[in-house]
C-alpha atoms as a PDB file:
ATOM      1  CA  UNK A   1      34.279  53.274  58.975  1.00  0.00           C
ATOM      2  CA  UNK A   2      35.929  53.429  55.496  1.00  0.00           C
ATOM      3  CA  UNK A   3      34.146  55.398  52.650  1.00  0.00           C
ATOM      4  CA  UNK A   4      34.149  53.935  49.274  1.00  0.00           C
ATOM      5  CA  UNK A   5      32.879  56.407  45.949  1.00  0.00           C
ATOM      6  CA  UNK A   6      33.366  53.225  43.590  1.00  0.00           C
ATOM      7  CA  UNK A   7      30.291  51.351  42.521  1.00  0.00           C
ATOM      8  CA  UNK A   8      31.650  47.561  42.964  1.00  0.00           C
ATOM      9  CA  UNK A   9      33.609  48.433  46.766  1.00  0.00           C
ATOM     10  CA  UNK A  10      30.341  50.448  47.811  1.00  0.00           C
ATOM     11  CA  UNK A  11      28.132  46.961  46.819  1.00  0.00           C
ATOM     12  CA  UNK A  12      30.202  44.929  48.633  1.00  0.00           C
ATOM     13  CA  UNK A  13      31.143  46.806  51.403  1.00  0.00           C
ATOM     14  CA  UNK A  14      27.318  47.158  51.528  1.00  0.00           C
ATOM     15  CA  UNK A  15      26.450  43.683  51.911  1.00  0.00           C
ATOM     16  CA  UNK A  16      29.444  42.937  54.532  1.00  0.00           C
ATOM     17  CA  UNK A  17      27.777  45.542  56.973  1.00  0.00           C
ATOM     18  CA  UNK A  18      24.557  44.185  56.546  1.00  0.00           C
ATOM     19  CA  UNK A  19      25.831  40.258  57.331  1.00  0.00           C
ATOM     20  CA  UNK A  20      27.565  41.643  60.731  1.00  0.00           C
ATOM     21  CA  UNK A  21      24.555  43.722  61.262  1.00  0.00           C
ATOM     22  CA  UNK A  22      22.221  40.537  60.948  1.00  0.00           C
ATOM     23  CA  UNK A  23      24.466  38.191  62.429  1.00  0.00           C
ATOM     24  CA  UNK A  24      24.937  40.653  65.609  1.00  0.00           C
ATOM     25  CA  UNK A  25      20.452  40.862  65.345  1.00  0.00           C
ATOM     26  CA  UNK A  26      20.806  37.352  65.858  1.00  0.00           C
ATOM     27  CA  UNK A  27      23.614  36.614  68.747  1.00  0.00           C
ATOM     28  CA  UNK A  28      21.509  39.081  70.397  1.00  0.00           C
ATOM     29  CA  UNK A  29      18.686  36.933  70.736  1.00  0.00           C
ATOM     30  CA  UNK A  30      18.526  36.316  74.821  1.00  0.00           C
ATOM     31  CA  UNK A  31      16.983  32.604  73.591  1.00  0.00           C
ATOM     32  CA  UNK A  32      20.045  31.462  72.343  1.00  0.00           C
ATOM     33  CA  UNK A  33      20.833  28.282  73.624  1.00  0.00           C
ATOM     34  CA  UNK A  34      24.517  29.158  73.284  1.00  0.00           C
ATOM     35  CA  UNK A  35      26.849  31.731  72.249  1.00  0.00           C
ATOM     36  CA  UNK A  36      29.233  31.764  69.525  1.00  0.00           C
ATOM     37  CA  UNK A  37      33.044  30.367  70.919  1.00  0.00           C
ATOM     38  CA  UNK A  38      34.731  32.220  67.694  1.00  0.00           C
ATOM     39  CA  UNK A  39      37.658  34.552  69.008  1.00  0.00           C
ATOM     40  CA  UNK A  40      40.568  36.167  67.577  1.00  0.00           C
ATOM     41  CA  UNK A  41      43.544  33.916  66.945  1.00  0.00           C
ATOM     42  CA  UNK A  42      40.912  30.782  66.669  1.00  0.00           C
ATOM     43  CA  UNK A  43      42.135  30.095  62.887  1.00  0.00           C
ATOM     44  CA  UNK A  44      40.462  26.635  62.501  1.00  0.00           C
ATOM     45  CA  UNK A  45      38.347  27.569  59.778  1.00  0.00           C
ATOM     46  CA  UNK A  46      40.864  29.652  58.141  1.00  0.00           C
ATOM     47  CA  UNK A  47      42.431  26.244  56.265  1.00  0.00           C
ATOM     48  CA  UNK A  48      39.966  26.290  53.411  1.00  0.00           C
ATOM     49  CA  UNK A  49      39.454  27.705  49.971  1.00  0.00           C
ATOM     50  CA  UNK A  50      36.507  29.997  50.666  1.00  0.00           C
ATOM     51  CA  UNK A  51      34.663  30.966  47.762  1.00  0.00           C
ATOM     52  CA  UNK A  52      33.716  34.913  47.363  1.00  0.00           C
ATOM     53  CA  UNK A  53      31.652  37.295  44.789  1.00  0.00           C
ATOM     54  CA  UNK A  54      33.218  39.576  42.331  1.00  0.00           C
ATOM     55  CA  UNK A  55      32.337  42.515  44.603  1.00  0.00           C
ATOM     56  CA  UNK A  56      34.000  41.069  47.291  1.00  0.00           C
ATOM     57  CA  UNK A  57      37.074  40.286  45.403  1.00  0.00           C
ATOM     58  CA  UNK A  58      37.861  43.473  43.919  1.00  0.00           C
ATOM     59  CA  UNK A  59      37.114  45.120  47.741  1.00  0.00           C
ATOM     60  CA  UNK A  60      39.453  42.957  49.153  1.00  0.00           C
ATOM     61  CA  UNK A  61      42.097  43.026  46.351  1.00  0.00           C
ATOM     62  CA  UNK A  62      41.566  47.128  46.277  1.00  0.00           C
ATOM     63  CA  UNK A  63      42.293  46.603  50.460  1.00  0.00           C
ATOM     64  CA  UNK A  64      45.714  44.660  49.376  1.00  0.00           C
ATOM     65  CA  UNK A  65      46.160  47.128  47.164  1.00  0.00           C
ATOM     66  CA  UNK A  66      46.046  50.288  48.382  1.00  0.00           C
ATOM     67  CA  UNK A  67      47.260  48.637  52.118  1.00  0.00           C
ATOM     68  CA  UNK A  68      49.808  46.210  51.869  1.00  0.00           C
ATOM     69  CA  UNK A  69      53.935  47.175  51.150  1.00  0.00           C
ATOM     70  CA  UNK A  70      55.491  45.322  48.016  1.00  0.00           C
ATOM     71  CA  UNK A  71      56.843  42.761  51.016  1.00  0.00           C
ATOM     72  CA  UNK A  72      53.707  41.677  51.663  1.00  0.00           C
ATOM     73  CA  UNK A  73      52.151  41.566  48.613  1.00  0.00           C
ATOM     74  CA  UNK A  74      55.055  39.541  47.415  1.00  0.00           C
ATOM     75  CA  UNK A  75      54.031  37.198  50.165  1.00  0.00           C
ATOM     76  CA  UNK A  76      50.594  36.948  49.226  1.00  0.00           C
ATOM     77  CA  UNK A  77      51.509  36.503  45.487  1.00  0.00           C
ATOM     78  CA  UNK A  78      53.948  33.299  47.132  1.00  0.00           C
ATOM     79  CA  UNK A  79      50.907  32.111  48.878  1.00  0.00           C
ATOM     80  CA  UNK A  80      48.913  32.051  45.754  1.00  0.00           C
ATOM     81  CA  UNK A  81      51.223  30.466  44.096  1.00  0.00           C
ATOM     82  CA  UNK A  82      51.368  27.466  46.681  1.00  0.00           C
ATOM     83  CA  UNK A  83      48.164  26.852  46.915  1.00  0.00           C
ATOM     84  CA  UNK A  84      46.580  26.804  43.619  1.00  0.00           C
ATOM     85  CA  UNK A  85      49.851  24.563  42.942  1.00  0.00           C
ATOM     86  CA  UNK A  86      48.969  22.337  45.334  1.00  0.00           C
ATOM     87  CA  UNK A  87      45.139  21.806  44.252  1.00  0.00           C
ATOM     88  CA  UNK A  88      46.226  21.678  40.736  1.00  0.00           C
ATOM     89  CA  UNK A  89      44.245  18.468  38.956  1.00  0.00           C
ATOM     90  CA  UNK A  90      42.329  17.476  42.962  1.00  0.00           C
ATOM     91  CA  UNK A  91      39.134  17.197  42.682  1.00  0.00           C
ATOM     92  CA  UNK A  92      37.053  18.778  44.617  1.00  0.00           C
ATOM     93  CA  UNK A  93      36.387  15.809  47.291  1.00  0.00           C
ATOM     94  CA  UNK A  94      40.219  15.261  47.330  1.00  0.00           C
ATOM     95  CA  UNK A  95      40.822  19.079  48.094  1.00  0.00           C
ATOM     96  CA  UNK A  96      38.377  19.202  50.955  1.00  0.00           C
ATOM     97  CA  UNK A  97      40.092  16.022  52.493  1.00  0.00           C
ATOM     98  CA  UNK A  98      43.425  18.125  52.427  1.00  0.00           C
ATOM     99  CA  UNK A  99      41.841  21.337  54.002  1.00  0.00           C
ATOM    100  CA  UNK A 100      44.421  21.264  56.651  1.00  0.00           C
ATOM    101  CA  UNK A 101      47.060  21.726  54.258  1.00  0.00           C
ATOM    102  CA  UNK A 102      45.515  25.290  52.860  1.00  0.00           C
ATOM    103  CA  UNK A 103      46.252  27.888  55.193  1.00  0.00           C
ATOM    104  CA  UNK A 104      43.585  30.974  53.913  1.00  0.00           C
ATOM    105  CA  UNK A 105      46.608  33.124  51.133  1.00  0.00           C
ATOM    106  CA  UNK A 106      45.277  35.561  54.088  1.00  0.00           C
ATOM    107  CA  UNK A 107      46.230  33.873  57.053  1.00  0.00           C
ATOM    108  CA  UNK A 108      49.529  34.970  59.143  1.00  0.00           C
ATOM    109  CA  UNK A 109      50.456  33.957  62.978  1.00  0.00           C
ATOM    110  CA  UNK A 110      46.685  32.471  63.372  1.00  0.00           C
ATOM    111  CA  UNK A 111      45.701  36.302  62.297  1.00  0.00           C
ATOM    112  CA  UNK A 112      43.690  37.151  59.231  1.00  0.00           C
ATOM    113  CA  UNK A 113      45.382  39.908  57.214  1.00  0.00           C
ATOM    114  CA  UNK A 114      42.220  41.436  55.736  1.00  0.00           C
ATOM    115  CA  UNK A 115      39.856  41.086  58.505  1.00  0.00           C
ATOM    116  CA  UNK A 116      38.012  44.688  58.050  1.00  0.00           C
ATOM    117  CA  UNK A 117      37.191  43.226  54.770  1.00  0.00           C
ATOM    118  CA  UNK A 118      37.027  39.747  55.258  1.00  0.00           C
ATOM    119  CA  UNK A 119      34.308  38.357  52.730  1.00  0.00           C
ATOM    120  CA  UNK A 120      30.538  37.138  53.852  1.00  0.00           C
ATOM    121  CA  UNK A 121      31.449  33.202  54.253  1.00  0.00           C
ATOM    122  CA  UNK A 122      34.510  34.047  56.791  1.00  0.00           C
ATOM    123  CA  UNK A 123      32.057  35.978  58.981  1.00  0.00           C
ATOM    124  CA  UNK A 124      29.585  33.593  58.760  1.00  0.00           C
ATOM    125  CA  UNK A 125      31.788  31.006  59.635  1.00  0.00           C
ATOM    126  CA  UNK A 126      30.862  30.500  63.703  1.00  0.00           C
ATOM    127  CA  UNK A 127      31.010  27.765  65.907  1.00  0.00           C
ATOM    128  CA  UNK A 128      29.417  27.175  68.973  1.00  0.00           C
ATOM    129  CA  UNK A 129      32.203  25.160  70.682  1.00  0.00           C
ATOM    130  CA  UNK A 130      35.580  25.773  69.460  1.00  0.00           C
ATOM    131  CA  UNK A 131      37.148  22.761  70.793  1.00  0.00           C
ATOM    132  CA  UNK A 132      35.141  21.184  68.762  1.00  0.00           C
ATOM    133  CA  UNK A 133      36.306  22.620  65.861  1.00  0.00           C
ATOM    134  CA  UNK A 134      39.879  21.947  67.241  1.00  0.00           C
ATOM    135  CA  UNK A 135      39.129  18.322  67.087  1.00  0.00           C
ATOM    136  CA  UNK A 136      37.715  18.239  63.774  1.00  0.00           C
ATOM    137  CA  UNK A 137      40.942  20.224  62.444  1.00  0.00           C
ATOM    138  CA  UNK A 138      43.456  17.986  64.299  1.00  0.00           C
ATOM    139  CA  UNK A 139      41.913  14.709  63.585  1.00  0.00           C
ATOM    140  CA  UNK A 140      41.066  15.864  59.628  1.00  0.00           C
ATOM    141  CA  UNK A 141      37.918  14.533  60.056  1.00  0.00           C
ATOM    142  CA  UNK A 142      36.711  16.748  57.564  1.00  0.00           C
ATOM    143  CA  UNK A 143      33.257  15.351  56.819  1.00  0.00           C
ATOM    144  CA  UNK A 144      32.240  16.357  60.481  1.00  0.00           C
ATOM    145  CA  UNK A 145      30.424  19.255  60.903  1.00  0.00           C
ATOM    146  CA  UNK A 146      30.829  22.541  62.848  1.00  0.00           C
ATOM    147  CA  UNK A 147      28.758  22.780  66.124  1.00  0.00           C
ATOM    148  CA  UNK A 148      27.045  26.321  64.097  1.00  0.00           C
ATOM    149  CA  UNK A 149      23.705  27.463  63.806  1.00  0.00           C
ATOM    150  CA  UNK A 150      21.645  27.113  60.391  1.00  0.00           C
ATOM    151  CA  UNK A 151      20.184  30.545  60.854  1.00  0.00           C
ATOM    152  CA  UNK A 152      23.673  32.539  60.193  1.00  0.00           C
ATOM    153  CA  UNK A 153      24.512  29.978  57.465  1.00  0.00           C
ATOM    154  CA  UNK A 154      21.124  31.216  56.075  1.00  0.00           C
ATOM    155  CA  UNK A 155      22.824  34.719  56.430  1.00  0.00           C
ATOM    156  CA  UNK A 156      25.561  33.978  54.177  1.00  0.00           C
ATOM    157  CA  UNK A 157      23.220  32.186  51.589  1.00  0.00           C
ATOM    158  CA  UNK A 158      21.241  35.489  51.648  1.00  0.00           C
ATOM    159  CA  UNK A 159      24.023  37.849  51.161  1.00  0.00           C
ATOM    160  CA  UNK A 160      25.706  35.467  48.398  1.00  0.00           C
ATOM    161  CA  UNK A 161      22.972  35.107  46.446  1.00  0.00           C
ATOM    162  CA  UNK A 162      21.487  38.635  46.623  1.00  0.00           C
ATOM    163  CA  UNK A 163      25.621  40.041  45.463  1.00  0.00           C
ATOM    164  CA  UNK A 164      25.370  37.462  42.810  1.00  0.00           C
ATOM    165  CA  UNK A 165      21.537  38.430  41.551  1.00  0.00           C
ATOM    166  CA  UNK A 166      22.971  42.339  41.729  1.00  0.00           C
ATOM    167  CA  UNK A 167      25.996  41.418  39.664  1.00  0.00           C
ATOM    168  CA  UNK A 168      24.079  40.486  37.090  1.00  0.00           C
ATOM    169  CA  UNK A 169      21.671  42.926  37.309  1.00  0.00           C
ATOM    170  CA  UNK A 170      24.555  45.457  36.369  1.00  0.00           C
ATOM    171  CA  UNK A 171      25.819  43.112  33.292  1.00  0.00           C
ATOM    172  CA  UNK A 172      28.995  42.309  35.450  1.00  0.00           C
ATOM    173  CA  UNK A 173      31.004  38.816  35.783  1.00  0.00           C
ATOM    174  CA  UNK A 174      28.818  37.066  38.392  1.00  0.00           C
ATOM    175  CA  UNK A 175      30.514  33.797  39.459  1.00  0.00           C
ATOM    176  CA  UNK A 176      31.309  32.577  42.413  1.00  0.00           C
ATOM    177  CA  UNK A 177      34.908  32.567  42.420  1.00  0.00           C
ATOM    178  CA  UNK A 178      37.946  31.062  44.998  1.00  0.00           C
ATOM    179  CA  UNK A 179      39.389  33.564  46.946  1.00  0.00           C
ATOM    180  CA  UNK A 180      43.096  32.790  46.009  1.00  0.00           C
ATOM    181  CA  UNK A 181      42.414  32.962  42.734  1.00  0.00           C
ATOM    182  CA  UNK A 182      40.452  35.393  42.565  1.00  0.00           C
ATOM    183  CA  UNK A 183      42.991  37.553  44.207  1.00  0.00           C
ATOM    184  CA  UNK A 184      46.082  36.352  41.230  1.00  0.00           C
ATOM    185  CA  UNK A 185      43.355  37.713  38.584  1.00  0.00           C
ATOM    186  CA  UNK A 186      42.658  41.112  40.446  1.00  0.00           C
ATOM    187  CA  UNK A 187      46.653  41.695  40.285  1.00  0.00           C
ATOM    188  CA  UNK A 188      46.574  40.408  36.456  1.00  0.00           C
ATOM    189  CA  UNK A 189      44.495  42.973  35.376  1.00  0.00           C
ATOM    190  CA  UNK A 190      45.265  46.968  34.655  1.00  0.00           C
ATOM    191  CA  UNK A 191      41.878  48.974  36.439  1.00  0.00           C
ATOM    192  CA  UNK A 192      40.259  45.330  37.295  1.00  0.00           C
ATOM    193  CA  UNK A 193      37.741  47.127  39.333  1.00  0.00           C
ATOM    194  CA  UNK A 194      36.532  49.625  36.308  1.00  0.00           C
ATOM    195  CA  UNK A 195      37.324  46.489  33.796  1.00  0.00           C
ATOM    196  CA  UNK A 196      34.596  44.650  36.078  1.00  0.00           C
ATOM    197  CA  UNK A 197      32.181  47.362  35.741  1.00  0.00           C
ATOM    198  CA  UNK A 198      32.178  47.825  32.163  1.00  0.00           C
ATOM    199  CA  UNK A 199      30.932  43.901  32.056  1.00  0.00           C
ATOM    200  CA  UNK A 200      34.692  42.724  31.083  1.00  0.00           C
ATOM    201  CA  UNK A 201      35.546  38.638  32.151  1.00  0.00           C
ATOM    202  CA  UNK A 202      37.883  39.457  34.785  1.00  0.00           C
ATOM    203  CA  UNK A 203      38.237  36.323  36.693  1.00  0.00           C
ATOM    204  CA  UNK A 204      38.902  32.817  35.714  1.00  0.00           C
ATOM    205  CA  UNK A 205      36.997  29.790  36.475  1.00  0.00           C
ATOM    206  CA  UNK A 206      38.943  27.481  37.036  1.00  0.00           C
ATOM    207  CA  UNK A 207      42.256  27.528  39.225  1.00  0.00           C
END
């Protein structure tokens, strides 16, 4: 298990050990109808534009960071780029009916590229029946709904809200913010991590 000594990666790294430690309190249960289908390489889910916390951010930007060679980073920077180009002027309706053209900026061979540190809504993100969620993907149905249980979306509401209530707690930015972009203002800014701490605006809005 990694160690963090900074303030914003311990807080977030925190909270993503306590939503796989309740999730795994839950799957445990031995009344559980059924078990979760979710396995590695089952990237259905992955085409979206999840939305993260600051904390979780700057622990997954520090994780490119620190990680990643100037190839890939270069190649994260490109998928950035595509993506928020792509959304540019959708609303939000028309960018959820084109899910399946927004690979995660994280997403390689049906692999995620930061999965230690993948943020609260990825691991939340289960499914009961994943050819169910194959169907949904390939049809773009995109108003059906995941075959998932409403006590591990509860998780993720829990965890969200609780990094949110903390950041402001601290006087730090507290939106919720899209990952992609999230990640291009990270890489922006000289020390974003200490700049975050010291209550500075480190993240846009908008994308």
């Amino acid at each position: 298990m990694e160690k963090f000594q900074n303030k914003a990666l311990v807080l977030a790294w925190d909270a993503l050990n306590w939503t796989d430690q309740a999730i795994l309190e839950f799957t445990s249960l031995e009344s559980l109808p059924e078990p979760l289908d979710c396995k590695p390489g089952c990237h259905y889910c992955c085409y979206n534009l999840p939305m993260v916390t600051a904390p979780e951010a700057l622990l997954i930007g520090y994780h490119v960071e620190q990680n990643f060679t100037d190839q890939a980073k270069k190649e994260i920077s490109g998928s950035v780029e595509m993506i928020l180009g792509r959304i540019k002027d959708l609303s939000p309706y028309d960018v959820a009916m084109i899910r399946h053209e927004l690979p995660c900026i994280f997403l390689e061979d049906g692999m995620c590229r930061v999965y230690p540190v993948r943020p609260a809504v990825c691991r939340t993100c289960s499914s009961t029946k994943t050819e169910h969620c194959k169907m949904i993907f390939e049809s773009r149905d995109h108003r059906a709904r995941l075959r998932c249980y409403q006590k591990i979306r509860e998780i993720f509401h829990t965890v969200h809200s609780r990094l949110i209530d903390r950041c402001r707690e601290m006087g730090c930015q507290a939106d919720a913010l899209p990952l992609a972009a999230a990640i291009r203002d990270y890489f922006r800014q000289l020390n974003a991590i200490d700049a975050w701490l010291q209550g500075e605006i480190i993240f846009r809005i908008s994308m």
